[in-house]
Structures are given as structure tokens and as C-alpha cells.
C-alpha atoms as a PDB file:
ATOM      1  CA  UNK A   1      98.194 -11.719 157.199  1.00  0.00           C
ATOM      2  CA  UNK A   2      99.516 -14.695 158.951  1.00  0.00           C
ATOM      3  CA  UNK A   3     100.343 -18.149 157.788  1.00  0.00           C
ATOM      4  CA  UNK A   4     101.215 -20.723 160.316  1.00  0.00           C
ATOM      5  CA  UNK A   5     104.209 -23.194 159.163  1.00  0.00           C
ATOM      6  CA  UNK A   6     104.736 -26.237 160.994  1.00  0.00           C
ATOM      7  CA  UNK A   7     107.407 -24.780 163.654  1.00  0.00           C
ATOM      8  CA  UNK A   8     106.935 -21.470 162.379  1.00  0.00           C
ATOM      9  CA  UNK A   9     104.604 -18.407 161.842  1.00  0.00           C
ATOM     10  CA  UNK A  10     104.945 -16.051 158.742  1.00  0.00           C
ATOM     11  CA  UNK A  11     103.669 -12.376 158.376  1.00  0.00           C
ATOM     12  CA  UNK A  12     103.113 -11.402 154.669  1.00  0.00           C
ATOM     13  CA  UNK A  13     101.249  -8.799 153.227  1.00  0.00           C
ATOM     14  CA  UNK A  14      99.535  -8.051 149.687  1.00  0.00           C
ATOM     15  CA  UNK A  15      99.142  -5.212 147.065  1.00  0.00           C
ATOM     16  CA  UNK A  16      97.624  -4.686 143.531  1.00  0.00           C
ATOM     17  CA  UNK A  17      95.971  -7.051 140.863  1.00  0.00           C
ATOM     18  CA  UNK A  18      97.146  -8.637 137.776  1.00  0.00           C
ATOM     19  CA  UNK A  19     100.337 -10.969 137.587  1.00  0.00           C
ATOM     20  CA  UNK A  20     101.484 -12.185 140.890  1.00  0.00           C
ATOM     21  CA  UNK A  21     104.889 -11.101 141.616  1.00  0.00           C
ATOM     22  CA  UNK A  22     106.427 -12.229 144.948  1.00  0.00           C
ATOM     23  CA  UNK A  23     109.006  -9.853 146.878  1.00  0.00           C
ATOM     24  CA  UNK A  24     111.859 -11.685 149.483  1.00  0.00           C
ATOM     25  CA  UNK A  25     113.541  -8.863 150.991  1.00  0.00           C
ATOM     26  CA  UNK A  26     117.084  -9.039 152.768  1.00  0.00           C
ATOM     27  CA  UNK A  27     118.506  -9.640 156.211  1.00  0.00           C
ATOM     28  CA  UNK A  28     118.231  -7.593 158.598  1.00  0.00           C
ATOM     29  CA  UNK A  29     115.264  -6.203 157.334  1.00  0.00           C
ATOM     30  CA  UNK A  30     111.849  -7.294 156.467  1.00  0.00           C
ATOM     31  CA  UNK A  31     109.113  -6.611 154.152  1.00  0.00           C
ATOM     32  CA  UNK A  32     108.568  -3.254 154.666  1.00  0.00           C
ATOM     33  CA  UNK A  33     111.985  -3.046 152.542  1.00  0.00           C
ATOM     34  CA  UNK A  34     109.909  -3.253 149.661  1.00  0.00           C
ATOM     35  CA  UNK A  35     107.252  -0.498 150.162  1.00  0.00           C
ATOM     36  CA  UNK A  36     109.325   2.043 148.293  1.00  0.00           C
ATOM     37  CA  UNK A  37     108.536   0.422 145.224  1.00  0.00           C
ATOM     38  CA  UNK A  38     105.604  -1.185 146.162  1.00  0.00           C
ATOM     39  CA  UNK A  39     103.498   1.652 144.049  1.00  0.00           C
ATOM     40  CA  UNK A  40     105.489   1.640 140.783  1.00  0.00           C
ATOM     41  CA  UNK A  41     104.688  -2.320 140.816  1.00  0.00           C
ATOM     42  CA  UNK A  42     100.836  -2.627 142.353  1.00  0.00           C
ATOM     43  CA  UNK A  43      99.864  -0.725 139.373  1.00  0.00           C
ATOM     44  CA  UNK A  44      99.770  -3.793 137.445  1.00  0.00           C
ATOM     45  CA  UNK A  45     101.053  -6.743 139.679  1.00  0.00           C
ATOM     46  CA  UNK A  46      99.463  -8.363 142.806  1.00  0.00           C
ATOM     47  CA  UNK A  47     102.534  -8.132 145.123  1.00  0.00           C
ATOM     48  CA  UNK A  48     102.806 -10.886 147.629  1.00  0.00           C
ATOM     49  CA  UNK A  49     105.671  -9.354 150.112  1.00  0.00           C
ATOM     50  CA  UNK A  50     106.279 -11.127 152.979  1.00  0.00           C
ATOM     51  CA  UNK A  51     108.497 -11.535 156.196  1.00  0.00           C
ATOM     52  CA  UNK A  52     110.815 -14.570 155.666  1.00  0.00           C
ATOM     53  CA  UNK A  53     111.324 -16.772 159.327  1.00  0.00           C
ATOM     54  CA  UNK A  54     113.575 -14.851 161.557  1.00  0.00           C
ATOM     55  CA  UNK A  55     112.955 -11.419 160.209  1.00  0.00           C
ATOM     56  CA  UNK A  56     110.175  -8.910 161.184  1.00  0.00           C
ATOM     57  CA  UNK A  57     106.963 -10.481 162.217  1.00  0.00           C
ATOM     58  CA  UNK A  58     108.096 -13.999 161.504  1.00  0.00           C
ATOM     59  CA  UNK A  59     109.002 -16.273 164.170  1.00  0.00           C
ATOM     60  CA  UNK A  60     112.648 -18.148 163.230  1.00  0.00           C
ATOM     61  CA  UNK A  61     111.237 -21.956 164.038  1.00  0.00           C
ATOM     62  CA  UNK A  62     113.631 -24.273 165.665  1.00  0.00           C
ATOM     63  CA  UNK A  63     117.014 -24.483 164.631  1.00  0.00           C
ATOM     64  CA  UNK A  64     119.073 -23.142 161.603  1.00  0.00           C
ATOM     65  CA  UNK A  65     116.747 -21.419 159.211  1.00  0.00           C
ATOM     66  CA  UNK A  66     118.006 -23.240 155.983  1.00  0.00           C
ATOM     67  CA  UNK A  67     117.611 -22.477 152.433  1.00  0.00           C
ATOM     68  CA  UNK A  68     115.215 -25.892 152.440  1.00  0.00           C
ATOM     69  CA  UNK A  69     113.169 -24.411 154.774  1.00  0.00           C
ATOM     70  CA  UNK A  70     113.017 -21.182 153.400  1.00  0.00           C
ATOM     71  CA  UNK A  71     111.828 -22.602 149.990  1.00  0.00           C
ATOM     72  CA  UNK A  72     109.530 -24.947 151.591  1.00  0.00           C
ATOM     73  CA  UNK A  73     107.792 -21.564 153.706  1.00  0.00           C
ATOM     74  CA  UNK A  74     107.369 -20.132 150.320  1.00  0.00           C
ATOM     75  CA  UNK A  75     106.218 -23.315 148.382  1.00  0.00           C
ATOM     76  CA  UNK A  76     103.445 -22.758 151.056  1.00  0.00           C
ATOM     77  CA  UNK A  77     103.108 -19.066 150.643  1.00  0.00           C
ATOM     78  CA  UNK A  78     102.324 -20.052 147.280  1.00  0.00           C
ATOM     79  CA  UNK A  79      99.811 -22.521 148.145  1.00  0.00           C
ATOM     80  CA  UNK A  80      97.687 -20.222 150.647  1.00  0.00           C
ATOM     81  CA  UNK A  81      97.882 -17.664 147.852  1.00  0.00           C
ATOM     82  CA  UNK A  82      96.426 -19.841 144.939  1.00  0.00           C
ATOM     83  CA  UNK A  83      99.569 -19.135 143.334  1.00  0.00           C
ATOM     84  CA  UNK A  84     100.627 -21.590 140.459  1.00  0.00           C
ATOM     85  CA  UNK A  85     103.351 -19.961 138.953  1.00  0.00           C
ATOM     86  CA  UNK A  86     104.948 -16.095 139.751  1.00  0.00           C
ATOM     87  CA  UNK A  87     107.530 -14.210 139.262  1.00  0.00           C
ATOM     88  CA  UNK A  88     110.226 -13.657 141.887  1.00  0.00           C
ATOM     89  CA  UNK A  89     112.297 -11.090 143.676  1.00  0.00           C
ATOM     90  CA  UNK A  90     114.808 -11.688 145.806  1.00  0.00           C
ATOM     91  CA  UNK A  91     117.547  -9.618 147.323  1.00  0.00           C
ATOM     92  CA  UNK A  92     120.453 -10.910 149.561  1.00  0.00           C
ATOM     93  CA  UNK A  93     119.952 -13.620 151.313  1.00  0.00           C
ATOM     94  CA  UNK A  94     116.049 -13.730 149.309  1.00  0.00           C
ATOM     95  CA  UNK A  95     118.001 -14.574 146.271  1.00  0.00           C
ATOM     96  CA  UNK A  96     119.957 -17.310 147.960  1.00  0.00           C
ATOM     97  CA  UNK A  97     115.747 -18.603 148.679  1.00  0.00           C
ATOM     98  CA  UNK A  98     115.116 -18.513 145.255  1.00  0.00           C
ATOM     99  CA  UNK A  99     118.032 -20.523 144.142  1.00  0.00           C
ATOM    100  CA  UNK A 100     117.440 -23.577 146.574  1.00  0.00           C
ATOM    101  CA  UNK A 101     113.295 -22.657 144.922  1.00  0.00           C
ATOM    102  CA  UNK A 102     114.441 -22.865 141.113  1.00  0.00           C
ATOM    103  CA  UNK A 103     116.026 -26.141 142.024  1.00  0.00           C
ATOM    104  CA  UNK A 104     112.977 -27.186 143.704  1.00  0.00           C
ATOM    105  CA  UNK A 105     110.283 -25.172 142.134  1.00  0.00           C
ATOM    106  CA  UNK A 106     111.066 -24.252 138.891  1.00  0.00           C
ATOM    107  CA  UNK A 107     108.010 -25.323 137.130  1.00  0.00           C
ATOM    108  CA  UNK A 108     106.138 -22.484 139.386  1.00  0.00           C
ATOM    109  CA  UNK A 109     108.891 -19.731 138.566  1.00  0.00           C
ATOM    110  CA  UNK A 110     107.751 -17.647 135.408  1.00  0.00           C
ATOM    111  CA  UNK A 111     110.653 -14.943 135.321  1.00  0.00           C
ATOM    112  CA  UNK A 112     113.454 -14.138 137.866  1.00  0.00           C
ATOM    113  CA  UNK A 113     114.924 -11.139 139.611  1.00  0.00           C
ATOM    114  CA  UNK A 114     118.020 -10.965 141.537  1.00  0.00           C
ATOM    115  CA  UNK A 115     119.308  -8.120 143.633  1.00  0.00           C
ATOM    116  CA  UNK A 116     122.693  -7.464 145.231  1.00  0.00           C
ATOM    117  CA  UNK A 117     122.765 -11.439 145.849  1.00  0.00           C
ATOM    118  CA  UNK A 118     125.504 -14.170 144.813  1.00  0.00           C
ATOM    119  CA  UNK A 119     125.297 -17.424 143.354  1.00  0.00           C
ATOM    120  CA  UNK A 120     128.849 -18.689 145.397  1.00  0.00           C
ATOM    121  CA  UNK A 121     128.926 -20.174 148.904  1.00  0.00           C
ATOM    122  CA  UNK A 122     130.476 -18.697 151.883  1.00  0.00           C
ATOM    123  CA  UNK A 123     133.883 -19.097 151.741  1.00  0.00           C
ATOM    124  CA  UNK A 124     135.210 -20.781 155.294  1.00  0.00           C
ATOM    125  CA  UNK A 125     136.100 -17.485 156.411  1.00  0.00           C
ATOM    126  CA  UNK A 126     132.947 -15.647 155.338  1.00  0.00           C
ATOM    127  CA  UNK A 127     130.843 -18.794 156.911  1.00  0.00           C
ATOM    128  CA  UNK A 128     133.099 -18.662 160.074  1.00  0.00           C
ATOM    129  CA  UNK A 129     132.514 -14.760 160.644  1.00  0.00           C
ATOM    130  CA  UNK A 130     128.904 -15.413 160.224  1.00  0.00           C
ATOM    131  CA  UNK A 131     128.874 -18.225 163.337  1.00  0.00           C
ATOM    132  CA  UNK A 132     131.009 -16.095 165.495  1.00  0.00           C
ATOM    133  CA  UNK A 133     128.374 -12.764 164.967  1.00  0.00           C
ATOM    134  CA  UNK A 134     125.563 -15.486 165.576  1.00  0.00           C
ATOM    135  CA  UNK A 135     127.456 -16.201 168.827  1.00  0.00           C
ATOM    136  CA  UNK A 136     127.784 -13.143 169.788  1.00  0.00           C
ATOM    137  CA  UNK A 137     124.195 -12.084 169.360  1.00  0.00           C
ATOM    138  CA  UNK A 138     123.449 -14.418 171.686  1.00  0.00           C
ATOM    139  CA  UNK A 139     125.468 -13.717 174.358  1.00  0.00           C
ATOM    140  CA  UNK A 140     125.197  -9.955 173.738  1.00  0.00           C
ATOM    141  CA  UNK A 141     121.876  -9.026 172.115  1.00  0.00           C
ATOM    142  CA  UNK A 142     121.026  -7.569 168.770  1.00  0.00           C
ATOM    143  CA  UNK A 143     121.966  -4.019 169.171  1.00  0.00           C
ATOM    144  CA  UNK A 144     125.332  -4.291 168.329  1.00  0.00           C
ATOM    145  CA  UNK A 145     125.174  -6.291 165.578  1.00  0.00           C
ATOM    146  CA  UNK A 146     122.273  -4.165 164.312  1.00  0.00           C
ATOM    147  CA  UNK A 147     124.580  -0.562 164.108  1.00  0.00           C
ATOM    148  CA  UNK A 148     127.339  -2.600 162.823  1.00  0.00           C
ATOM    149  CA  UNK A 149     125.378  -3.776 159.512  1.00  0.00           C
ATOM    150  CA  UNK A 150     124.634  -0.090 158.919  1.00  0.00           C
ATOM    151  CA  UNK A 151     128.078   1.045 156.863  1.00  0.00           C
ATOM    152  CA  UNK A 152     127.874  -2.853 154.762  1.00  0.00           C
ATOM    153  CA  UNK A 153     124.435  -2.093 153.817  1.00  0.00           C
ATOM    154  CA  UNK A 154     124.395   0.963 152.903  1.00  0.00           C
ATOM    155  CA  UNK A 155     126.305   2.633 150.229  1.00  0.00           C
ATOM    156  CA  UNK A 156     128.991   5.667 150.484  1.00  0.00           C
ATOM    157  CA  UNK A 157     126.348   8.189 148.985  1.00  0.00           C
ATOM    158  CA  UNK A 158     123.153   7.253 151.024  1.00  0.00           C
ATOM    159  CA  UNK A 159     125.068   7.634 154.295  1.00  0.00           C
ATOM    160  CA  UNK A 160     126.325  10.931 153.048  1.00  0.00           C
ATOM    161  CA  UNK A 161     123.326  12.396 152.029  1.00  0.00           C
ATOM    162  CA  UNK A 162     120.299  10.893 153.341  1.00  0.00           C
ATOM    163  CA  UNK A 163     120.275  10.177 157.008  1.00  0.00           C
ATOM    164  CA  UNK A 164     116.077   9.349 156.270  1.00  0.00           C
ATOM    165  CA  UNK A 165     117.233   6.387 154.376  1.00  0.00           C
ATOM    166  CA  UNK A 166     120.056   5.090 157.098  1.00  0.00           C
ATOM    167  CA  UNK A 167     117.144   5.670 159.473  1.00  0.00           C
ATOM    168  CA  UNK A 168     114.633   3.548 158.149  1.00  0.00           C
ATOM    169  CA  UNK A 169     117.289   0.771 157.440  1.00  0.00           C
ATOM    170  CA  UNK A 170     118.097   1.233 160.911  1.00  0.00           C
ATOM    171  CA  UNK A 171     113.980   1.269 162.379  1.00  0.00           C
ATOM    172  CA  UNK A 172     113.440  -1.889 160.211  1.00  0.00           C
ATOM    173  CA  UNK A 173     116.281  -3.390 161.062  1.00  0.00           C
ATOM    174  CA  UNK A 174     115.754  -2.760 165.169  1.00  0.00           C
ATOM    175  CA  UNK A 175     112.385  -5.737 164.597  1.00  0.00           C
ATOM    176  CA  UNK A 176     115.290  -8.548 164.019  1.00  0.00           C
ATOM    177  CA  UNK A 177     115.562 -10.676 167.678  1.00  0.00           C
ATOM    178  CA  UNK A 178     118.712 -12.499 168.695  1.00  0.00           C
ATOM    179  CA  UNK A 179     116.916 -15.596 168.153  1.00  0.00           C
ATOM    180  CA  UNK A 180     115.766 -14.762 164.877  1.00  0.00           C
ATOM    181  CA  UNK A 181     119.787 -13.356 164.148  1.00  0.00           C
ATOM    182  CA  UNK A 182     121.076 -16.192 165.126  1.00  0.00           C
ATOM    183  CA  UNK A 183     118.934 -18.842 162.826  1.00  0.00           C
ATOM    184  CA  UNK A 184     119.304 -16.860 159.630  1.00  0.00           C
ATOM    185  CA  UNK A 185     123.087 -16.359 160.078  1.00  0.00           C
ATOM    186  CA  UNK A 186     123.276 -20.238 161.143  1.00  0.00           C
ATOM    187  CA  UNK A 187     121.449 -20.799 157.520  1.00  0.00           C
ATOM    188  CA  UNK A 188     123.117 -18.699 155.525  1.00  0.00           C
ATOM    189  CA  UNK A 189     126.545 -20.570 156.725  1.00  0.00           C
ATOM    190  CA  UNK A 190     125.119 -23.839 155.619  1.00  0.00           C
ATOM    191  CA  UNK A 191     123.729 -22.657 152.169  1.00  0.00           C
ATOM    192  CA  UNK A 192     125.148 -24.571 149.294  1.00  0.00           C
ATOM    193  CA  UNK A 193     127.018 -23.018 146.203  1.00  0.00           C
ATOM    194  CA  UNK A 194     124.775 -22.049 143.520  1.00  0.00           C
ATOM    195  CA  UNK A 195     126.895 -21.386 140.794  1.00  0.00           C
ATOM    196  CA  UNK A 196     125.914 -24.317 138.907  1.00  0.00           C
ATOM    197  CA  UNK A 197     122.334 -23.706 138.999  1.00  0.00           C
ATOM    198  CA  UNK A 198     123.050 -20.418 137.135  1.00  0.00           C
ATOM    199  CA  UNK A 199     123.216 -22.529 133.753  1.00  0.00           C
ATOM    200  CA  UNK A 200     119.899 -24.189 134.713  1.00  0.00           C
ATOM    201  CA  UNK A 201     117.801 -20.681 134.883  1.00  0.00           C
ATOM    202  CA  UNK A 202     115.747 -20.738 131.904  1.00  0.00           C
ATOM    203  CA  UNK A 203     113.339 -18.148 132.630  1.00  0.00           C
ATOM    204  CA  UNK A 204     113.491 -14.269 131.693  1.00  0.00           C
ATOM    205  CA  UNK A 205     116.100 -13.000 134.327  1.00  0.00           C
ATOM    206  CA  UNK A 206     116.728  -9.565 135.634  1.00  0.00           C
ATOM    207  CA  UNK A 207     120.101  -9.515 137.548  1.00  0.00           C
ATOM    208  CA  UNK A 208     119.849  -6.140 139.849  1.00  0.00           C
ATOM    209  CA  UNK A 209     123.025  -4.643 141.887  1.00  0.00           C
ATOM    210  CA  UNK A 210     124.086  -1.163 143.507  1.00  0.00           C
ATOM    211  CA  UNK A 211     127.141   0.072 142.058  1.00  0.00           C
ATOM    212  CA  UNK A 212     128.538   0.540 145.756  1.00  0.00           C
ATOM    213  CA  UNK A 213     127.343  -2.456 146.856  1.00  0.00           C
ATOM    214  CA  UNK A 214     130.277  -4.037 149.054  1.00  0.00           C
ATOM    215  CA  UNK A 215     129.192  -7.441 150.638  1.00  0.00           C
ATOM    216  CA  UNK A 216     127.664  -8.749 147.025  1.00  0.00           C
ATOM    217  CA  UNK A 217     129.723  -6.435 144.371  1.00  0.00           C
ATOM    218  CA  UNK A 218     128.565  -5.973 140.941  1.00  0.00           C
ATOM    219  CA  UNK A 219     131.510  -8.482 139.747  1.00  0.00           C
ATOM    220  CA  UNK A 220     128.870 -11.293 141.700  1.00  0.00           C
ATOM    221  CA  UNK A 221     126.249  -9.636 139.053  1.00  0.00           C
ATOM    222  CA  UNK A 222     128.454 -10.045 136.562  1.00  0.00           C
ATOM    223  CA  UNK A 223     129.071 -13.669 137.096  1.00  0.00           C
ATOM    224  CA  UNK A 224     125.387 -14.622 137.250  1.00  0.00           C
ATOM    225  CA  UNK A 225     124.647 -12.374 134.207  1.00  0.00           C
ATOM    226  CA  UNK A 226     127.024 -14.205 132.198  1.00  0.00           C
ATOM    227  CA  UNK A 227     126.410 -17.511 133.502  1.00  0.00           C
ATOM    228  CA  UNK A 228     122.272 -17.051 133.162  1.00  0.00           C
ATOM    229  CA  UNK A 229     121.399 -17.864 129.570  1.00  0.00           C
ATOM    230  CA  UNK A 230     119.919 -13.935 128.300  1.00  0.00           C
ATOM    231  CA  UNK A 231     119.541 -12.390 131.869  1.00  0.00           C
ATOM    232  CA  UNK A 232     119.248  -8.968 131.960  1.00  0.00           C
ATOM    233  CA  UNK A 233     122.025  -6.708 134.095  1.00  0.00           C
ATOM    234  CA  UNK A 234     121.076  -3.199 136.081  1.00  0.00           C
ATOM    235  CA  UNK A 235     123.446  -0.775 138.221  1.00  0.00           C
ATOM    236  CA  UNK A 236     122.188   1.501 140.365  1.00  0.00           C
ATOM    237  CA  UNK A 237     124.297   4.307 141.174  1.00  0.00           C
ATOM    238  CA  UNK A 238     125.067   6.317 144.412  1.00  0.00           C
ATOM    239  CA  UNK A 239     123.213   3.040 146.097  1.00  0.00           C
ATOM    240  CA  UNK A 240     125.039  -0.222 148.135  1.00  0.00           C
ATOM    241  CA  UNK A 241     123.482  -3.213 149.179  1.00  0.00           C
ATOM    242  CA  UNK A 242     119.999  -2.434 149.836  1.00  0.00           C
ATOM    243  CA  UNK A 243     119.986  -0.487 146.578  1.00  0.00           C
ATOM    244  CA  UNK A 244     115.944  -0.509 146.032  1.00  0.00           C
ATOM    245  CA  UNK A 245     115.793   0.903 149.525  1.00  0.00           C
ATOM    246  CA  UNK A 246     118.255   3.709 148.536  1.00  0.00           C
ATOM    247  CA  UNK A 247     117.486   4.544 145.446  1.00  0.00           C
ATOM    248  CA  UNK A 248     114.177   3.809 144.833  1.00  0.00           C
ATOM    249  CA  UNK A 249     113.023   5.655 141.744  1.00  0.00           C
ATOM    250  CA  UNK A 250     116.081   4.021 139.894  1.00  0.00           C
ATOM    251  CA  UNK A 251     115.411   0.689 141.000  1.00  0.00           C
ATOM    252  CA  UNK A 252     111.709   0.894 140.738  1.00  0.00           C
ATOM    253  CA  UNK A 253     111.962   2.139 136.660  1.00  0.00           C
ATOM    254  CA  UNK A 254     114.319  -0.812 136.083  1.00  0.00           C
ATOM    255  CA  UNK A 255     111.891  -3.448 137.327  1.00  0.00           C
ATOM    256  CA  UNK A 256     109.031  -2.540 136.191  1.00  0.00           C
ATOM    257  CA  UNK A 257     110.551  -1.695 132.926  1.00  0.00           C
ATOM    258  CA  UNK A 258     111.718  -5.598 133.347  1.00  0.00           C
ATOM    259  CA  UNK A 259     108.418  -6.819 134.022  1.00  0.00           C
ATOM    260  CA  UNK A 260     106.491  -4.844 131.459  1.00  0.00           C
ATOM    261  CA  UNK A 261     108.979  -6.562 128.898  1.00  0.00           C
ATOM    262  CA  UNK A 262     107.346  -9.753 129.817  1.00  0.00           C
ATOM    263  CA  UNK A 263     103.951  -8.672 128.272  1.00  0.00           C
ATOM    264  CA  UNK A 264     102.184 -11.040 130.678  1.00  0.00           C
END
């Protein structure tokens, strides 16, 4: 399904009745990322998963795609959807959407999960690496950039033993343009810390993280576990950064087994 934004168009896709639970996936990927899962969750949940601007089917709009206009695409995705209030996944840079949403939102946010994400801001380093790969994408192409997120995304085990799971990362990731590269990187570098919010979150909270996870390590989990009033923390083993993706039988138990807590 489509849903037309003011300078942008958003692909999004639903699953299942019953509580509405909406899925933001991670960069470089879209939401396909989410299918793994999908079934463990549809069983009881209407699943609104959905492209955010730059990735997959979604245009990027014009300039930097910020966390403002992120939340402001899914304020609308909510609106098209007759949703009043959801629950919320978020992985990566999805959970950096869902912070600038809770601070926006939070009267339509009925329980939170974050996965291998971080409340803290680039650090001037981190924000200048991500300017200089946008710049090169542009001049370059995607393809690059694309092979090189492979070993950061992926933990030590999966690319050991299960070159299926590199290769779909690597198929969904192929969609991403260098336009659409470029906008989320741009937005990601502008995001604003988040670490304050934490205290604010005062919904049921599942914080979610792969045990190899690298580029948002389970001491980030730790920090918004402790900092969010009576979240809940999960490690998946033998999994990285896209941990659902990896190990999806581990990650789907521990969400559902979330949600189901929530007796809704």
C-alpha cells in the first residue's frame, strides 16, 4: 500500500488482527526485515510494517530525512490506518523515530520496543563519518557502501554460519538508492541526543539487543534499561545488529512473550 506524504511517498504493508503493533525496521534495509517474525506476531496483532523515506519502496523527499520528518510520516501512517494509539518497534535508526515520536506522540504510544538502537547522539566523529559515506555515495554509487555495511550488521556467528542470512541482508539492502543513502545518513547526523527522554518513557518498555551487536552494543541497552523506569532487557546470542533478522526464533519468543505480558 502506498501513502503519499507531502514531498514524499511511503510503501507499507499489513498483517493480522487484534492490537495494532507498528514495525520501523533499520537502515539499509526495509520492511521486509521484519517478515521473519511477522508470523509469531500476526497471530494476535495487526502489524503495520512499513518502508520509512529513503529505504525500500519509499522515496527520500527533499533534503535531509530528519527525525521530525520521520515522526511526522508516521503520525500520518497512523492517521491513514485509524490508528489512535499502538505499540511500537523500532530498530536502529527506527528507534531513533520513535524517540523524536514519544516526545511528540506519546499520548498515541501504548508500550515500547527498542532494538539494537541508542538513546546518545553521534559523537562529532561518528556524525562526521556518516557525511563523508553520504558523500561518497554520491559521487560513487551505493554498491560500495552497501558490501561495506555487511561485517557492522551482521554478527561474528551469522557470517560464519549462515551465508542465507548475509544474503538476504545483502538482497534487501541492494533496494537502498544513493539518493535515498544520502538523506537518511544526512538525518541521522542531525538527530538530537535522547538520553534525557529515557526518564520520560512511561509506557511498558522492551529494550532488545544482539549480544554481538557492534555499532549499538548491549552497554547502549544497558543505559536505556536503566534509565527507562521498569523496561524490560533481552540478549540475543550468536546475533549482531540486525539481531531479529539473524536470529529470528529467539527474537520472535522474546517479543511476543513481551507483548502477551501486556494482556491487551
Amino acid at each position: 500500500m502506498r501513502l503519499s506524504r507531502q514531498d514524499a511517498e511511503l510503501h507499507y504493508e499489513t498483517l493480522g488482527e487484534g492490537p495494532d503493533l507498528i514495525l520501523l525496521h533499520p537502515f539499509p534495509t526495509n520492511h521486509r526485515f521484519w517478515m521473519g517474525v511477522a508470523d509469531m506476531l500476526a497471530s494476535r496483532y495487526r502489524l503495520i510494517a512499513y518502508d520509512l523515506r529513503g529505504h525500500g519502496d519509499s522515496t527520500p523527499g527533499a533534503g535531509p530525512a530528519t527525525m521530525e520528518k520521520h515522526a511526522a510520516d508516521l503520525a500520518r501512517l497512523c492517521d491513514v490506518n485509524k490508528v489512535s494509539k499502538a505499540i511500537f518497534a523500532g530498530v536502529s535508526i527506527g528507534g531513533y523515530v520513535l524517540f523524536e515520536f514519544w516526545r511528540r506522540h506519546r499520548e498515541r504510544v501504548a508500550a515500547l520496543i527498542l532494538c539494537d538502537t541508542r538513546a546518545s547522539a553521534d559523537t562529532e566523529a561518528g556524525r562526521a563519518a556518516r557525511l563523508k559515506s553520504a558523500e561518497d555515495v554520491q559521487k560513487n554509487g551505493p554498491a560500495a557502501f552497501v558490501e561495506s555495511m555487511v561485517p557492522k550488521l551482521l554478527g561474528q556467528h551469522t557470517r560464519d554460519n549462515r551465508p542465507d542470512v548475509v544474503e538476504g541482508a545483502r538482497k534487501m539492502m541492494a533496494k537502498m538508492t544513493a539518493a535515498g543513502i544520502v538523506a537518511i545518513q544526512q538525518g541521522m547526523a542531525a538527530r538530537p541526543d535522547s538520553v534525557l527522554t529515557l526518564a520520560t518513557v512511561n509506557v511498558p518498555t522492551l529494550v532488545l539487543v544482539g549480544a554481538e551487536d557492534t555499532l549499538t552494543p548491549p552497554a547502549d541497552a544497558e543505559l536505556m534499561h536503566q534509565h527507562i523506569p521498569g523496561s524490560r532487557l533481552e540478549v540475543i546470542p550468536r546475533a549482531g545488529h540486525l539481531a531479529i533478522y539473524e536470529q529470528r526464533t529467539a527474537a520472535g519468543k522474546a517479543i511476543r512473550g513481551f507483548l502477551d505480558d501486556l494482556k491487551l
